[in-house]
C-alpha atoms as a PDB file:
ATOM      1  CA  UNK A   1      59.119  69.906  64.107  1.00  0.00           C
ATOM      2  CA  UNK A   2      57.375  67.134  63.567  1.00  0.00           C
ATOM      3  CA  UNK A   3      56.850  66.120  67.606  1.00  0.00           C
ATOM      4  CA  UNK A   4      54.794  69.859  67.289  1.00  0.00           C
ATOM      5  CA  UNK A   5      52.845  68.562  64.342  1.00  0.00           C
ATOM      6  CA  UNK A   6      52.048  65.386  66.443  1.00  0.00           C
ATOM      7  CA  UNK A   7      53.371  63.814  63.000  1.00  0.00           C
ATOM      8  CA  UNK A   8      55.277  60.951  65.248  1.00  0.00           C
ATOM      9  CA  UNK A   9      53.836  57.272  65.029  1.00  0.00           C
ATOM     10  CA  UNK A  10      57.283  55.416  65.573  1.00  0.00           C
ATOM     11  CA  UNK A  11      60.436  56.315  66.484  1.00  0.00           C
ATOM     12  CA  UNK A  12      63.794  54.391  66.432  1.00  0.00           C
ATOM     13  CA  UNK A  13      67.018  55.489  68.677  1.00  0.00           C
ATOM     14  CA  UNK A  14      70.395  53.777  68.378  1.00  0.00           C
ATOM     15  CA  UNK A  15      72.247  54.352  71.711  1.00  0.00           C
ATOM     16  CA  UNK A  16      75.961  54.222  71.851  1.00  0.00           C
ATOM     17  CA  UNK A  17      77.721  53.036  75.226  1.00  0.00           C
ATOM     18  CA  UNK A  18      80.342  56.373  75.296  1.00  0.00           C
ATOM     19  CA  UNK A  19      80.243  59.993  77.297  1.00  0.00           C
ATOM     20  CA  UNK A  20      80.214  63.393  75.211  1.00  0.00           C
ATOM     21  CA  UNK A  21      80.872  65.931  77.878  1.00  0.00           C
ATOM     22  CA  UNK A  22      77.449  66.539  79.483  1.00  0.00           C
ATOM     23  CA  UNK A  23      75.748  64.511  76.416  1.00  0.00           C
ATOM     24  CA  UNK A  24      73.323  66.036  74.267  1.00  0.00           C
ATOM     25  CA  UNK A  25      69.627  67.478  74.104  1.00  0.00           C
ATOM     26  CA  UNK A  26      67.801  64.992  71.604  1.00  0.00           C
ATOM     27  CA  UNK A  27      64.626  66.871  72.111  1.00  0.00           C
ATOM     28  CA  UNK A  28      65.150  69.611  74.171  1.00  0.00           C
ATOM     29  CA  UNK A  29      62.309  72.056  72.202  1.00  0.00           C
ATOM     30  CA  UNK A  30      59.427  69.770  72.935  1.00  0.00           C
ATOM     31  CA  UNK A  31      56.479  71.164  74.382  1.00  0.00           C
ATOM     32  CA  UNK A  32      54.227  68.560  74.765  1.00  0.00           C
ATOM     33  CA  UNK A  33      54.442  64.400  75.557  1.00  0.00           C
ATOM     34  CA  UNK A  34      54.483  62.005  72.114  1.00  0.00           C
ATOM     35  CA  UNK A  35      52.752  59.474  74.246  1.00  0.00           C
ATOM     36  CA  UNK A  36      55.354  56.892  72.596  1.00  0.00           C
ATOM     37  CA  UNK A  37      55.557  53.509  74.606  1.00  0.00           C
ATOM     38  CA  UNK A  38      58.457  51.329  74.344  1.00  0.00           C
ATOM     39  CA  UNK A  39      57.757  48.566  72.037  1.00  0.00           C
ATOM     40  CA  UNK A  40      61.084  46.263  71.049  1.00  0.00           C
ATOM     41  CA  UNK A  41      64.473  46.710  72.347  1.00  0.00           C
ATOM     42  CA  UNK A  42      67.347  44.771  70.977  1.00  0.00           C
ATOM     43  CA  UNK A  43      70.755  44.407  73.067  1.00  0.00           C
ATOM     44  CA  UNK A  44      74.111  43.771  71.571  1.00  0.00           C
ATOM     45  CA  UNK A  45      77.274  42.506  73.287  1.00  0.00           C
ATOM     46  CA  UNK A  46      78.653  45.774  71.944  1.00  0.00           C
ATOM     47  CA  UNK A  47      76.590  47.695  74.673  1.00  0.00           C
ATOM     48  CA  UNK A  48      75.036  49.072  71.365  1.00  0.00           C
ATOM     49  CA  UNK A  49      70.818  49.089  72.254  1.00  0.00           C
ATOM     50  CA  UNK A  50      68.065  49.581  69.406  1.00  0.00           C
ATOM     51  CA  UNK A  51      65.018  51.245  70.980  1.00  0.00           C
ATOM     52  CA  UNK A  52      61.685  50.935  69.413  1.00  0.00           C
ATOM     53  CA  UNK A  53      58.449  53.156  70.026  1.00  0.00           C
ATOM     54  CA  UNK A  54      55.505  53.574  68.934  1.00  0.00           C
ATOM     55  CA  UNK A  55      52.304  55.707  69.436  1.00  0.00           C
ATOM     56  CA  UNK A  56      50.601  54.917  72.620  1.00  0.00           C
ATOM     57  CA  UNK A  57      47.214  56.115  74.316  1.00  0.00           C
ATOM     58  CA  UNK A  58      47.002  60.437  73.250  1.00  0.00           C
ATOM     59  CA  UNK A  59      45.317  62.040  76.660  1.00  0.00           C
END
């Protein structure tokens, strides 16, 4: 995976406003922190949000 590689430098998530059940495990299998800080969000009227991240301080 490439959150085990620590291949990650940005990462984009699209969240839909609806239920699935209990919802589901984006990243259930990761063992260690991406150390990804939030750096844009975009809100529609939808309830649609665009979340942005990118690589922050690696401990």
């Amino acid at each position: 995976m490439l959150f085990a590689e620590d291949l990650v430098d940005e990462l984009c998530l699209i969240v839909y406003p609806f239920l699935l059940g209990h919802g589901i495990h984006l990243y259930d299998k990761v063992e260690r922190p991406a150390h990804l800080t939030l750096s844009a969000e975009r809100r529609f009227d939808s309830g649609t949000m665009v979340l942005e991240y990118k690589r922050g301080d690696r401990q």
